[in-house]
Structure formats: structure tokens, C-alpha cells
N, C-alpha and C. Protein backbone atom coordinates (compact mmCIF):
# COMPACT_ATOMS: atom_id res chain seq x y z
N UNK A 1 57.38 -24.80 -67.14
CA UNK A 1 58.54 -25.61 -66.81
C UNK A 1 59.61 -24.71 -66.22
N UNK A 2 60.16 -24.69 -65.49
CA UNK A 2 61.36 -24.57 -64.85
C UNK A 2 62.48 -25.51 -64.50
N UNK A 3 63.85 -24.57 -64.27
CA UNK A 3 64.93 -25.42 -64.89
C UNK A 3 65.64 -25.25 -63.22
N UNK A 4 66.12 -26.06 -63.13
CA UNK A 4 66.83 -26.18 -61.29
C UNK A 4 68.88 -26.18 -62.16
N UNK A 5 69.29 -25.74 -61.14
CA UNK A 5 70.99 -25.60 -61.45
C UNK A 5 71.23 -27.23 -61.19
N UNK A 6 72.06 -27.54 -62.10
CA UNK A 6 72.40 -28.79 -61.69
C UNK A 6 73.85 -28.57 -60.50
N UNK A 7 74.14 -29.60 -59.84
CA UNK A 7 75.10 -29.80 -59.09
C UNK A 7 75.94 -31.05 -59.74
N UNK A 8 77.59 -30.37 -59.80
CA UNK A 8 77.99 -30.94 -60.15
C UNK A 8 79.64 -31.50 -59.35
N UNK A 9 79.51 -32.72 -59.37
CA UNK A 9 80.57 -33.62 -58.48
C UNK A 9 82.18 -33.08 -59.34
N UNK A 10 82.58 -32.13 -58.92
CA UNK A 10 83.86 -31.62 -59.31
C UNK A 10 85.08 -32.36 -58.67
N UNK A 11 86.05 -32.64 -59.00
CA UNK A 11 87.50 -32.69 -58.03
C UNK A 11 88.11 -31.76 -58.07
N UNK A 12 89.33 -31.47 -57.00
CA UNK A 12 89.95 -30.86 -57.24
C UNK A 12 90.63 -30.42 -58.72
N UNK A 13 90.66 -29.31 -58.85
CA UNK A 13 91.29 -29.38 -60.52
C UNK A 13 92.52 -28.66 -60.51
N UNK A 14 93.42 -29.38 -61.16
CA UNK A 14 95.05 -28.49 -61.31
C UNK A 14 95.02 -27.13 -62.13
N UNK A 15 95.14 -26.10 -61.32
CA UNK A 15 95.72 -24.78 -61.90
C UNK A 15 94.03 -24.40 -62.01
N UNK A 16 93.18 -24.64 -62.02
CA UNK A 16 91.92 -23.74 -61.11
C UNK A 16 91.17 -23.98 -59.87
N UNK A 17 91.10 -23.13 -59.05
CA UNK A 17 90.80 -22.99 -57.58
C UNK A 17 89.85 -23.13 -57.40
N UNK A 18 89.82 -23.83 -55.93
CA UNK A 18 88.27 -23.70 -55.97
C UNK A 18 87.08 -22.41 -55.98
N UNK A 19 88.17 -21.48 -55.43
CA UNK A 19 87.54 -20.24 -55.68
C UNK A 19 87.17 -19.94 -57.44
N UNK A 20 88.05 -19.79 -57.98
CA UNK A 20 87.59 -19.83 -59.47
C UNK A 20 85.89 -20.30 -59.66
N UNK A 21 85.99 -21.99 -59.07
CA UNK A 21 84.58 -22.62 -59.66
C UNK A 21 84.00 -22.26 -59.58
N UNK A 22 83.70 -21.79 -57.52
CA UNK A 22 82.61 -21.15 -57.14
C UNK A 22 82.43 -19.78 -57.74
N UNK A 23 82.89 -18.90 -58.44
CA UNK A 23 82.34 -17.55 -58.81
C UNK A 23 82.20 -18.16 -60.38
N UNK A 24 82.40 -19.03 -61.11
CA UNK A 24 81.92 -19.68 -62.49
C UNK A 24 80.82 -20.30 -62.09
N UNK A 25 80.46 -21.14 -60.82
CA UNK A 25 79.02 -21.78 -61.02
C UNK A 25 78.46 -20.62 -60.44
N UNK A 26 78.78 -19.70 -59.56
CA UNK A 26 77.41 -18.74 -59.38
C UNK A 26 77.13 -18.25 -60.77
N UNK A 27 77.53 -18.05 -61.65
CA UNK A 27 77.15 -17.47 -63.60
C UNK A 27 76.40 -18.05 -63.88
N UNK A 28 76.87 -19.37 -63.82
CA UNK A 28 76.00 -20.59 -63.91
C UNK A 28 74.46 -20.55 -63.55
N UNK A 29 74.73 -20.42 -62.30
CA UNK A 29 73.18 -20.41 -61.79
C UNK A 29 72.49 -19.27 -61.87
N UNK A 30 73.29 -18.05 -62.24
CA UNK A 30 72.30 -17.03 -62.93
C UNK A 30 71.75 -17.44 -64.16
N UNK A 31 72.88 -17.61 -64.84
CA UNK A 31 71.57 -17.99 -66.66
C UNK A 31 70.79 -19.13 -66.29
N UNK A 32 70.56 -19.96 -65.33
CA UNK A 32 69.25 -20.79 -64.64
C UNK A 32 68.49 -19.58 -64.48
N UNK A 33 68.80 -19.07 -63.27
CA UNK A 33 68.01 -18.03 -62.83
C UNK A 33 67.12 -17.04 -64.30
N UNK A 34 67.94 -16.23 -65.10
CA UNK A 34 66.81 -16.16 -66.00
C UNK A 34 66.13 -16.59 -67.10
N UNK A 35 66.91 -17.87 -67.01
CA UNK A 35 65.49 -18.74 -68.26
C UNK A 35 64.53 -18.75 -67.47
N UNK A 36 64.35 -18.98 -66.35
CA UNK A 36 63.42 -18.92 -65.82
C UNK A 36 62.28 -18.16 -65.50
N UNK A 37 63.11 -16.94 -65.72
CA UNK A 37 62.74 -15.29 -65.06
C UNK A 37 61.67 -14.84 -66.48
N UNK A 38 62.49 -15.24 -67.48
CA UNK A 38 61.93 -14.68 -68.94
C UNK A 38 61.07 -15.61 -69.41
N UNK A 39 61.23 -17.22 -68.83
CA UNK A 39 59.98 -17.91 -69.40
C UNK A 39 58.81 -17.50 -68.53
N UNK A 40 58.84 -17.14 -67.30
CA UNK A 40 57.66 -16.97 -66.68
C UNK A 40 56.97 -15.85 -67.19
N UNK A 41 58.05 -14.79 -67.41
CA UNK A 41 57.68 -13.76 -67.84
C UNK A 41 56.60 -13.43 -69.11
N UNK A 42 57.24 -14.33 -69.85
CA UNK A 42 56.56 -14.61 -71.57
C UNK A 42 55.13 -15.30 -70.75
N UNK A 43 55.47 -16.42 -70.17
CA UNK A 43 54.36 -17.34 -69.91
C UNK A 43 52.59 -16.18 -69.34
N UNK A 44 53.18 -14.82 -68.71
CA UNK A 44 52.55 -14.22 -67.87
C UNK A 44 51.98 -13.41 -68.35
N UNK A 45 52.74 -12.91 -69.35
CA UNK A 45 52.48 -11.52 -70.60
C UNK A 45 51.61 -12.20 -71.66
N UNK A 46 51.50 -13.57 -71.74
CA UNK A 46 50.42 -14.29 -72.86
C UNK A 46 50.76 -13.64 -73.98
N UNK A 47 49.57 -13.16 -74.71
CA UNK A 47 49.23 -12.39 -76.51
C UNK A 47 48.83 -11.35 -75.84
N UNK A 48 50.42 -10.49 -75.74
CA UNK A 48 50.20 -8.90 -76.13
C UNK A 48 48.94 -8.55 -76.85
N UNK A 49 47.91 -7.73 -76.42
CA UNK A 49 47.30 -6.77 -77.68
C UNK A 49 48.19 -5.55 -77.94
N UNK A 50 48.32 -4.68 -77.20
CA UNK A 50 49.35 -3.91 -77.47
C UNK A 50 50.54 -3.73 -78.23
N UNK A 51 50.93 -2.81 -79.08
CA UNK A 51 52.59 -2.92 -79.45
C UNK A 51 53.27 -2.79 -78.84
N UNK A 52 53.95 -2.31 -77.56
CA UNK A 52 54.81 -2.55 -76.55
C UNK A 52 54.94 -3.40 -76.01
N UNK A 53 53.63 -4.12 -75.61
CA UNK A 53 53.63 -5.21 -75.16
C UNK A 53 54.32 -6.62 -75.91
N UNK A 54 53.65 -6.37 -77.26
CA UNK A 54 54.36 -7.54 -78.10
C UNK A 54 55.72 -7.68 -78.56
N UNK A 55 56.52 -6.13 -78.71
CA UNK A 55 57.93 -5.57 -78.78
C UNK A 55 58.74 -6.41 -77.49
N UNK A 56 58.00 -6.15 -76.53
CA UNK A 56 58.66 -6.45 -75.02
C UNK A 56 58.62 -8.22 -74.92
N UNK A 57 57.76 -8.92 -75.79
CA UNK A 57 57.87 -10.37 -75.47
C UNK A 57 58.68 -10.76 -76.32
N UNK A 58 58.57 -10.27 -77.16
CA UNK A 58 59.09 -10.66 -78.86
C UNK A 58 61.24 -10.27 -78.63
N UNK A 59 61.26 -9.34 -77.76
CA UNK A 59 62.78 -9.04 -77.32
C UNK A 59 62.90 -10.13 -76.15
N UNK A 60 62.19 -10.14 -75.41
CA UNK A 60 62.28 -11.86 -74.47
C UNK A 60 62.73 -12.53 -74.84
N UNK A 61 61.91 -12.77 -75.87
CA UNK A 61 62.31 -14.28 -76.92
C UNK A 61 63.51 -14.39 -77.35
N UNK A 62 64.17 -13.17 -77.75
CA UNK A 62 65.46 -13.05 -78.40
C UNK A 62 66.00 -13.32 -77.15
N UNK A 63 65.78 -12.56 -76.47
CA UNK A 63 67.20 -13.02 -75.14
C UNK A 63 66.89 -14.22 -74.31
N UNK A 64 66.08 -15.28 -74.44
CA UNK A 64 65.60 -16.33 -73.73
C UNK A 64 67.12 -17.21 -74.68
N UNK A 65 67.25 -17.18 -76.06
CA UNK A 65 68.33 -17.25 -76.25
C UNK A 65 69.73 -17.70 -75.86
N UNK A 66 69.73 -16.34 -75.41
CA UNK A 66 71.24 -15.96 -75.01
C UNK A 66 71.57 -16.95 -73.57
N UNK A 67 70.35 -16.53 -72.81
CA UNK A 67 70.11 -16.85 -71.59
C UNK A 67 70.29 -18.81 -71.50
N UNK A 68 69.71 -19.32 -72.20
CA UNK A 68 69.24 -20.68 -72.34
C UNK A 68 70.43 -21.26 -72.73
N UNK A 69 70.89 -20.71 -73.63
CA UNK A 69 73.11 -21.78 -74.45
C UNK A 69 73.75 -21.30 -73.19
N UNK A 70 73.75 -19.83 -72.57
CA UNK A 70 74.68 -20.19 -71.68
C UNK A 70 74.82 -21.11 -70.69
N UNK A 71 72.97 -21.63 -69.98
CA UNK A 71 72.98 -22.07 -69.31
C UNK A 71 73.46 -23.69 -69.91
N UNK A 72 73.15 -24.46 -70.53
CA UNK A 72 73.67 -25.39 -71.02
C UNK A 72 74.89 -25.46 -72.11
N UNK A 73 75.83 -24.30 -72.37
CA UNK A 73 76.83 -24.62 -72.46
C UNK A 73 77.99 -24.87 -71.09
N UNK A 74 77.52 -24.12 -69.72
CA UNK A 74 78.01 -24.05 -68.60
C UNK A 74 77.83 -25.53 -68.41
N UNK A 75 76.68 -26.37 -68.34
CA UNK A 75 76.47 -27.56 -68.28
C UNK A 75 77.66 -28.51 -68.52
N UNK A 76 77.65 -28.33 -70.53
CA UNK A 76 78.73 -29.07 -70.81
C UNK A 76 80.35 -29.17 -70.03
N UNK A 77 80.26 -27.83 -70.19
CA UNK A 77 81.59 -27.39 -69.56
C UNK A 77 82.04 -28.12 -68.80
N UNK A 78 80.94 -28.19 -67.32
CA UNK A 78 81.35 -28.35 -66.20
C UNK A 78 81.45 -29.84 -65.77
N UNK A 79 80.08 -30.60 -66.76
CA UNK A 79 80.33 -31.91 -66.71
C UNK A 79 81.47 -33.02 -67.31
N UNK A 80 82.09 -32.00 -68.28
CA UNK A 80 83.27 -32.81 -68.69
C UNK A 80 84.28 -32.47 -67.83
N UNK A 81 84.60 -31.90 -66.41
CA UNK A 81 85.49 -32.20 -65.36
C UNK A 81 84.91 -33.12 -64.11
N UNK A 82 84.21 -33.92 -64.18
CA UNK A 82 83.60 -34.49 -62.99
C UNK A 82 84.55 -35.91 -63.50
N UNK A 83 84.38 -36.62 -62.17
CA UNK A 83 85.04 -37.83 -62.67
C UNK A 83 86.57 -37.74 -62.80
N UNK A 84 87.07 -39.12 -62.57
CA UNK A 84 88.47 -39.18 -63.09
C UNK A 84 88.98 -38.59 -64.43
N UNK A 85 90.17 -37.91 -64.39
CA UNK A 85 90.78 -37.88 -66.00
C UNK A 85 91.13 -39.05 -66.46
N UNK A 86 90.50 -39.22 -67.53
CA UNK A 86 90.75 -40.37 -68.75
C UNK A 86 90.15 -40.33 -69.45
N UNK A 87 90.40 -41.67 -70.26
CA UNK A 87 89.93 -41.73 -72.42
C UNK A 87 90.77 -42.05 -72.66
N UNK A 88 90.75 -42.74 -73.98
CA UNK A 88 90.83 -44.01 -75.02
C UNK A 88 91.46 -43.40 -76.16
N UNK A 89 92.55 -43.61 -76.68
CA UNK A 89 92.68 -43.41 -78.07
C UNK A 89 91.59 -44.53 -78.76
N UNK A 90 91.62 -45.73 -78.19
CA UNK A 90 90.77 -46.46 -79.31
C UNK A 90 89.83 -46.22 -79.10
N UNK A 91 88.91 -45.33 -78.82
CA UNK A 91 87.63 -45.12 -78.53
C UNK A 91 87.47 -44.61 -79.54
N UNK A 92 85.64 -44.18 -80.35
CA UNK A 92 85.37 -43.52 -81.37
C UNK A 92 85.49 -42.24 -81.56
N UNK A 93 85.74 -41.00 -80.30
CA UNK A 93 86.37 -40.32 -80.45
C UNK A 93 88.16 -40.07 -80.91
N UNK A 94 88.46 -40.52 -80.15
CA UNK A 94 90.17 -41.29 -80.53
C UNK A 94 90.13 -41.63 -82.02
N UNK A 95 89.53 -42.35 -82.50
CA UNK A 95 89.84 -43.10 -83.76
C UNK A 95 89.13 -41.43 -85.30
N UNK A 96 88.42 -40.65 -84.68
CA UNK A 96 87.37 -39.57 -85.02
C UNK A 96 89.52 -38.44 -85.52
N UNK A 97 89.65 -38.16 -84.10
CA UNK A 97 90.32 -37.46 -83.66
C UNK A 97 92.43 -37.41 -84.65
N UNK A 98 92.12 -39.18 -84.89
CA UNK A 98 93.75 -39.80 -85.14
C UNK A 98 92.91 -39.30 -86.88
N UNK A 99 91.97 -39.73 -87.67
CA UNK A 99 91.09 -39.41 -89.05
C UNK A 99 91.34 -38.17 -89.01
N UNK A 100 91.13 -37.17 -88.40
CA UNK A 100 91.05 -35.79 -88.96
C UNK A 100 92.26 -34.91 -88.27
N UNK A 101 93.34 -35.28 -87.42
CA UNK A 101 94.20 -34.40 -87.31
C UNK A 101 95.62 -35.59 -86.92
N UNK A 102 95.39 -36.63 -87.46
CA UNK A 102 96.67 -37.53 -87.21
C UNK A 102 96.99 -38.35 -85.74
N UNK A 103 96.65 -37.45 -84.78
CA UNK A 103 96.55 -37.96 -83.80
C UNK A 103 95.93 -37.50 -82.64
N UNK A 104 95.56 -38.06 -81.71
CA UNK A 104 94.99 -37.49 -80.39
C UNK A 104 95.39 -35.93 -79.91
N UNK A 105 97.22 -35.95 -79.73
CA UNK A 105 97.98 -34.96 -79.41
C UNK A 105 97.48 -33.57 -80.62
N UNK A 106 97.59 -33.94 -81.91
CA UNK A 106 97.60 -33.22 -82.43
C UNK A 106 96.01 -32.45 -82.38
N UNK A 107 94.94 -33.37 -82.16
CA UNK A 107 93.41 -32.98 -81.93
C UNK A 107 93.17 -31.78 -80.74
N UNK A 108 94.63 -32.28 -79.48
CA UNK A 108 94.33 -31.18 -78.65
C UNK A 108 95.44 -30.09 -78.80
N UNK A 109 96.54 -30.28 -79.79
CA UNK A 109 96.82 -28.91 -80.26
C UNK A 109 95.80 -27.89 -80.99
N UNK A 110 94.92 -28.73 -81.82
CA UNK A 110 93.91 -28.06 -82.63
C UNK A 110 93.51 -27.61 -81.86
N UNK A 111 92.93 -27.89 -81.04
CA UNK A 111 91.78 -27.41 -79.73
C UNK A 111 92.98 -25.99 -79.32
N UNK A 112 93.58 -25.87 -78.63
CA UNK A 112 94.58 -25.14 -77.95
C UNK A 112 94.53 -23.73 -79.10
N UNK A 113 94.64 -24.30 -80.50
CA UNK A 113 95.09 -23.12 -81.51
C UNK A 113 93.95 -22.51 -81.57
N UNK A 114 92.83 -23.36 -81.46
CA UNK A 114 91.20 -22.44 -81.91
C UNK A 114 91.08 -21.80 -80.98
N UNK A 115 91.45 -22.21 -79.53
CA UNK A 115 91.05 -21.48 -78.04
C UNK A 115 92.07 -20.34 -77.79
N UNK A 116 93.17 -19.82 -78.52
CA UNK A 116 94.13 -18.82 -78.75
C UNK A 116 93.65 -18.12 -79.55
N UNK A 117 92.53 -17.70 -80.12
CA UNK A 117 91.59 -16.37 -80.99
C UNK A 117 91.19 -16.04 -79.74
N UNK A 118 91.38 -14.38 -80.70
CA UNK A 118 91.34 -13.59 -79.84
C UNK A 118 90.07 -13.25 -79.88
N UNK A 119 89.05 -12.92 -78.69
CA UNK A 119 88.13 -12.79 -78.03
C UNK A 119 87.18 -13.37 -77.14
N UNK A 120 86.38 -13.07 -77.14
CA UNK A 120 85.81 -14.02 -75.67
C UNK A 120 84.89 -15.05 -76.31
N UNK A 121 84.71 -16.01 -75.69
CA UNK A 121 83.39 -17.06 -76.59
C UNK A 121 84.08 -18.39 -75.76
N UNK A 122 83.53 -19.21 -76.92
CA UNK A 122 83.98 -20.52 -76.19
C UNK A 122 84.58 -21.44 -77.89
N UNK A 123 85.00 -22.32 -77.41
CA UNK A 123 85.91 -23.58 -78.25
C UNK A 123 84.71 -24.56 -78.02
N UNK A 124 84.35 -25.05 -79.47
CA UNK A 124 83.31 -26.34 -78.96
C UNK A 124 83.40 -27.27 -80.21
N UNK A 125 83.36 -28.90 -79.75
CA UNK A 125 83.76 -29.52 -80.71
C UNK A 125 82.86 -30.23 -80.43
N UNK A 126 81.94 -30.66 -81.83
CA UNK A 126 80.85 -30.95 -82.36
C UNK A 126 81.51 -32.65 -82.94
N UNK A 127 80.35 -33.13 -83.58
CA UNK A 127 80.37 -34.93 -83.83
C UNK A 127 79.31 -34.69 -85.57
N UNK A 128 79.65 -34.67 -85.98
CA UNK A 128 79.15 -34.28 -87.65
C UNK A 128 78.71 -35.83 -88.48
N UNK A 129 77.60 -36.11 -87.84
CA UNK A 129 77.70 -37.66 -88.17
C UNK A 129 77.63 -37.97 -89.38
N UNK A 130 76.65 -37.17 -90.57
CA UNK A 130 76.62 -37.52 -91.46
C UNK A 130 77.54 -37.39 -92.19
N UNK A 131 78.52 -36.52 -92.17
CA UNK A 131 80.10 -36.89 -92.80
C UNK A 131 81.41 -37.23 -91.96
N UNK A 132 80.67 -37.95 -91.08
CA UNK A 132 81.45 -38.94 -89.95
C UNK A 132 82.99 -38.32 -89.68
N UNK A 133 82.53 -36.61 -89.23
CA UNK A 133 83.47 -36.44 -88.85
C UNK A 133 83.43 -35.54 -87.52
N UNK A 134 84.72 -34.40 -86.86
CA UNK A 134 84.31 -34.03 -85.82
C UNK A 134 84.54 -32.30 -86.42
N UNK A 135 83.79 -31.32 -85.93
CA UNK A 135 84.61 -29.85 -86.20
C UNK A 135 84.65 -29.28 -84.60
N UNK A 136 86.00 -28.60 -85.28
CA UNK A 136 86.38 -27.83 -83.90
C UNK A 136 86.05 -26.23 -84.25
N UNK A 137 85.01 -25.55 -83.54
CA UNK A 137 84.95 -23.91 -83.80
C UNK A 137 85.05 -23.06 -83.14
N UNK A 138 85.45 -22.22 -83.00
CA UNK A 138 85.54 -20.44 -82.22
C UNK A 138 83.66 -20.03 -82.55
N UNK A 139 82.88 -20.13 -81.25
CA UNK A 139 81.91 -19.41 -81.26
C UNK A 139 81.52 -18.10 -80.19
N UNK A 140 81.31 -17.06 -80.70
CA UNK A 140 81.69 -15.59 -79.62
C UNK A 140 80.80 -15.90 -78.75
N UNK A 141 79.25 -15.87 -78.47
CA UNK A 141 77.49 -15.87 -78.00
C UNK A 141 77.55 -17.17 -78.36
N UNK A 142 77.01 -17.36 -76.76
CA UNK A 142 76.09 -18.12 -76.76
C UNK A 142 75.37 -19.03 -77.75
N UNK A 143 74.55 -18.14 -78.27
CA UNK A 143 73.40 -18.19 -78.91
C UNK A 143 73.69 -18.11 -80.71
N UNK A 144 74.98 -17.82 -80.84
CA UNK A 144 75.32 -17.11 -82.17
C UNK A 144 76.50 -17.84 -82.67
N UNK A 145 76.36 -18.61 -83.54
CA UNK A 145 77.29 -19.33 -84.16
C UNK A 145 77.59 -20.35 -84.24
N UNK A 146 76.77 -21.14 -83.30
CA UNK A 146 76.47 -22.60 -83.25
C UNK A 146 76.44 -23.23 -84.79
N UNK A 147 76.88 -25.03 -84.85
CA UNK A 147 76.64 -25.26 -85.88
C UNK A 147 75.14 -26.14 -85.99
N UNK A 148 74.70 -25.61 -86.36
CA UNK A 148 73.09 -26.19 -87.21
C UNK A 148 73.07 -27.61 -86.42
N UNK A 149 72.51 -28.08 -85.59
CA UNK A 149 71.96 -29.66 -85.99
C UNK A 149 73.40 -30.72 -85.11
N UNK A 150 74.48 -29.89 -85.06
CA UNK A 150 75.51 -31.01 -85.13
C UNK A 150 75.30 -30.92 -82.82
N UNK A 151 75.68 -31.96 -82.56
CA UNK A 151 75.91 -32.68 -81.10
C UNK A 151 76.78 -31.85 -80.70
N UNK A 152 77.16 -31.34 -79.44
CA UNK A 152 78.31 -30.95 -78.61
C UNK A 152 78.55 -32.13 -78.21
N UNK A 153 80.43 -32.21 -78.04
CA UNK A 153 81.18 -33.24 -77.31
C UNK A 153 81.99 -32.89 -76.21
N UNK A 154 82.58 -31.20 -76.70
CA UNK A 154 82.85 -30.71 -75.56
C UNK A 154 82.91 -29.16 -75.74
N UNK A 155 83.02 -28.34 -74.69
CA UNK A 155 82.59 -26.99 -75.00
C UNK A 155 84.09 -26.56 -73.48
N UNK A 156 84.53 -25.71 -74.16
CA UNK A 156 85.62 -24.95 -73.65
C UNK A 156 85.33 -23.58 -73.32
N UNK A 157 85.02 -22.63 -72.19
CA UNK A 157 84.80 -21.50 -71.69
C UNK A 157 86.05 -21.12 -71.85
N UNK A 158 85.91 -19.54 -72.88
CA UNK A 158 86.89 -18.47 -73.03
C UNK A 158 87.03 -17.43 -72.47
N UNK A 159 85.25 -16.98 -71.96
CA UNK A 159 84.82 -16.02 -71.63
C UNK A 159 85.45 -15.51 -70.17
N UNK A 160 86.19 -14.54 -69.94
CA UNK A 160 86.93 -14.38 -68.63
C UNK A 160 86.68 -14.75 -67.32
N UNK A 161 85.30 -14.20 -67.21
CA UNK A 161 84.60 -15.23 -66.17
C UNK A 161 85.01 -16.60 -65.53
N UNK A 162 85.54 -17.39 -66.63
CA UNK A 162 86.25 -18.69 -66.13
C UNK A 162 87.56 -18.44 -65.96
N UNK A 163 88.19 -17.19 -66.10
CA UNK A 163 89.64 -17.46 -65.96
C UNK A 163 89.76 -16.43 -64.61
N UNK A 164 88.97 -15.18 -64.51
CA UNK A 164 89.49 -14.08 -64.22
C UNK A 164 90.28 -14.45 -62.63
N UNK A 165 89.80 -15.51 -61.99
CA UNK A 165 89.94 -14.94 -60.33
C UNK A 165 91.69 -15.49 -60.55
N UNK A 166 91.85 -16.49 -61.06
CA UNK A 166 93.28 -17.37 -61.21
C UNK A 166 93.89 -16.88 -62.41
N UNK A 167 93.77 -16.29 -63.15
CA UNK A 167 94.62 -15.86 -64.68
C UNK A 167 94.29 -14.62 -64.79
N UNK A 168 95.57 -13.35 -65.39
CA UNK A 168 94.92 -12.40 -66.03
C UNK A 168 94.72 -12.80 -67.41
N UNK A 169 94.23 -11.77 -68.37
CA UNK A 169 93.91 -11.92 -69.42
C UNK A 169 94.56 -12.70 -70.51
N UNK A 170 96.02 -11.59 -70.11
CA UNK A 170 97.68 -11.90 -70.71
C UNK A 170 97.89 -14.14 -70.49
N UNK A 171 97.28 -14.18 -69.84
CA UNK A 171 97.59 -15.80 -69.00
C UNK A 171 96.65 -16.55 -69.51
N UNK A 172 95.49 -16.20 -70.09
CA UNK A 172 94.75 -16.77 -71.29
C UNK A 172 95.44 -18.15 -71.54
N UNK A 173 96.33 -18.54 -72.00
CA UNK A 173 96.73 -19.86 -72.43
C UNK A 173 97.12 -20.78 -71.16
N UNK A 174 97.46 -20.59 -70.07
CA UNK A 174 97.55 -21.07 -69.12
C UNK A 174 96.03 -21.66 -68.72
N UNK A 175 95.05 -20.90 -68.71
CA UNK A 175 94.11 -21.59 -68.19
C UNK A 175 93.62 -22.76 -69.29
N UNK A 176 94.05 -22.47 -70.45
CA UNK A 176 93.25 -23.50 -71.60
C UNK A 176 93.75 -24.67 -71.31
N UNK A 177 95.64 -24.88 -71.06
CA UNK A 177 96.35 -25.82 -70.98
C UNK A 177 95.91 -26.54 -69.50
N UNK A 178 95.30 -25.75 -68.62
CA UNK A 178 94.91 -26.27 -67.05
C UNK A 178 93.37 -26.80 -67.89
N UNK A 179 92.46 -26.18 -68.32
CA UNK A 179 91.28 -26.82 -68.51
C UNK A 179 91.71 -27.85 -69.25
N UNK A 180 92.22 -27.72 -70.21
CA UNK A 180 91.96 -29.67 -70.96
C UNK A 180 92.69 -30.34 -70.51
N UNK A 181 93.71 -30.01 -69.75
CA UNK A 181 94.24 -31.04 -68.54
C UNK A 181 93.64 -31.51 -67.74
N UNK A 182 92.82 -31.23 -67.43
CA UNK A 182 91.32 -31.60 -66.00
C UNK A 182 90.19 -32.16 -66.77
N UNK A 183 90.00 -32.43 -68.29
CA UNK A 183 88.83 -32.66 -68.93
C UNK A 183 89.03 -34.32 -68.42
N UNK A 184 87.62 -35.06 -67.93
CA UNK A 184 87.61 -36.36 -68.34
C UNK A 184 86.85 -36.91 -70.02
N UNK A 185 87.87 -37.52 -70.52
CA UNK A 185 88.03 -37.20 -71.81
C UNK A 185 86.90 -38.73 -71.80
N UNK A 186 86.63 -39.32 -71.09
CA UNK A 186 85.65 -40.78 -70.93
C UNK A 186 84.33 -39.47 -71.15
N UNK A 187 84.05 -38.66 -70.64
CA UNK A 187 82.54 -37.79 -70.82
C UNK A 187 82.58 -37.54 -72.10
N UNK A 188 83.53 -36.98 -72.10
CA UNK A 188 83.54 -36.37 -74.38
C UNK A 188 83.49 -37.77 -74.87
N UNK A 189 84.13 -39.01 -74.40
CA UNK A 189 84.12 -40.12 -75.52
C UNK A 189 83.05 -40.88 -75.62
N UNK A 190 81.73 -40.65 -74.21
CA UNK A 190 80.57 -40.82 -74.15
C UNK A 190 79.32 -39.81 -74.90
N UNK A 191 80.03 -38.22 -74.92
CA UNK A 191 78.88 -37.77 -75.55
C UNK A 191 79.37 -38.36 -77.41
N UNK A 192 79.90 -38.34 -77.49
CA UNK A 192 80.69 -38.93 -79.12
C UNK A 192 79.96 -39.69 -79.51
N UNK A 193 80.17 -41.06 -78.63
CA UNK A 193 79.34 -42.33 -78.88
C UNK A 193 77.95 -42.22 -79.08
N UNK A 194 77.55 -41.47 -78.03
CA UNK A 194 76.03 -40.96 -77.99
C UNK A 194 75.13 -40.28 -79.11
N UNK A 195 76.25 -39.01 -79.93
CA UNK A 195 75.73 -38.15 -80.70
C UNK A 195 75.07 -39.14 -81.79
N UNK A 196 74.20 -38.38 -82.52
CA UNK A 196 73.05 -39.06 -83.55
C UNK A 196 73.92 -37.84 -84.71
């Protein structure tokens, strides 16, 4: 199996360029590029007899990983700016959001405070059905820190890469306040609805 980059119907977005996008979706289409590279790879290398050989698939595997969340956290990312900005307080996110932090406003202060830790990773807010609620977390990798089992609703890029061409580092909060300003909050209130 192989995985194709998706294309995605962007608008203009306030306070990131289009230059910005384009050097964020070329990233993009690298971690396509090596899930691909490393599944073929594994697919090609079969059952090592060798110990190097099996060292060398067996470290694949680990980084097929890394390789694979970025590429579908870039996904999320990018698909919650397509489309008009909008969303519902009365929607089940909205009503999720007013339950666990009082109100909408205050849900995207939460968001804002988690995406102000310091280091690189991403902000991603999950749908926790069986205690019908939502968490918001600081995860550094990809691959590392995810919560178990629970749905993405929306996933926030920290990692400089999304900021560097339009923000320095120091400007960090500028780009967070430009990204969830550009989120169509109808995609998060659809993956919400959606999550199991």
C-alpha cells in the first residue's frame, strides 16, 4: 500500500502566507514520502536471517512511527483550515467545550495556554467518549504521547516549521492566535460528532 499527499482546498489565511503553507505542505509531503520509503523498504527486506538485517527492519519499524503521525497529524492540521470559518456553540462540541471550561472563549483560552509550553510538538484535543468528555494536551513527537484510543478533533502545529517563514520564535503566540483564528471550527465540530 502506498499513501499519495492529499491536496488540500486552503483559503487565504490571516497572518499566514501563502509562502508559509507552501514550505509546511512540502514537510507534509515528505513524511508521505517516507512512509512510503520505509514501508517498501520493510516490505523488500522480508525476514531478515541475519542480525543486522533484523536490527535494520526492527529500527524501520520504530521510525515508520514517527514518520506515519506526522504524516496524519499534518492531515488534521491542515484540514481544519479548508472551508469557511465557523461553528456552533450549540453544537456537541460547543456544549463538550461550555461542560468542561465554562465556555467556548474560555476552551480556546485553554487551547492558547497549552500551545504557550515551551517546546516544540503540537496542541491536540481529543473527544474521550467514555467519560464524555474532551482533553486538551501538549504532545512533543509525533509518535510519543498520544492519548491511548481517544479520536483527534483538532491538532495544532508548534513545531517551527509552521511558524518559521512568518514568525520568529519570540512571536510564537502570534502564530497560535492567527492559527485558531483560521480554524473552521464546523471540521472540529464534525470530527466531534463523528468520534466513537
Amino acid at each position: 500500500m502506498n499513501y499519495s499527499p492529499k491536496t488540500f482546498k486552503l483559503p487565504k489565511l490571516e497572518g499566514i502566507s501563502e509562502k508559509q503553507l507552501k514550505v509546511h505542505l512540502a514537510l507534509y509531503e515528505g513524511y508521505v514520502k517516507h512512509v512510503n520509503l520505509i514501508m517498501d523498504t520493510i516490505a523488500k527486506q522480508g525476514k531478515a536471517d541475519d542480525e543486522g538485517g533484523k536490527y535494520a527492519t526492527a529500527e524501520l519499524r520504530r521510525r515508520l512511527a514517527f514518520e506515519f503521525d506526522g504524516m496524519r497529524m499534518h492531515e488534521y492540521y491542515f484540514e481544519q483550515f479548508e472551508g469557511e470559518k465557523g461553528g456552533s456553540s450549540d453544537s456537541g462540541l460547543g456544549k463538550a467545550a461550555k461542560e468542561k471550561y465554562g465556555s467556548g472563549e474560555k476552551f480556546i483560552e485553554h487551547i492558547k495556554e497549552v500551545a504557550g509550553t515551551r517546546g516544540i510538538g503540537w496542541v491536540v484535543v481529543y473527544k474521550d467518549a467514555r467519560a464524555d468528555t474532551i482533553h486538551t494536551v501538549f504532545v512533543t513527537d509525533h509518535e510519543l504521547g498520544q492519548l491511548a484510543g481517544l479520536p483527534i478533533i483538532l491538532a495544532l502545529d508548534l513545531w517551527e516549521h509552521a511558524y518559521m517563514v512568518d514568525y520568529v520564535p519570540a512571536e510564537k503566540k502570534n502564530y497560535i492566535d492567527a492559527s485558531l483564528a483560521n480554524v473552521n471550527w464546523s471540521v472540529v465540530e464534525k470530527r466531534f460528532d463523528e468520534a466513537k
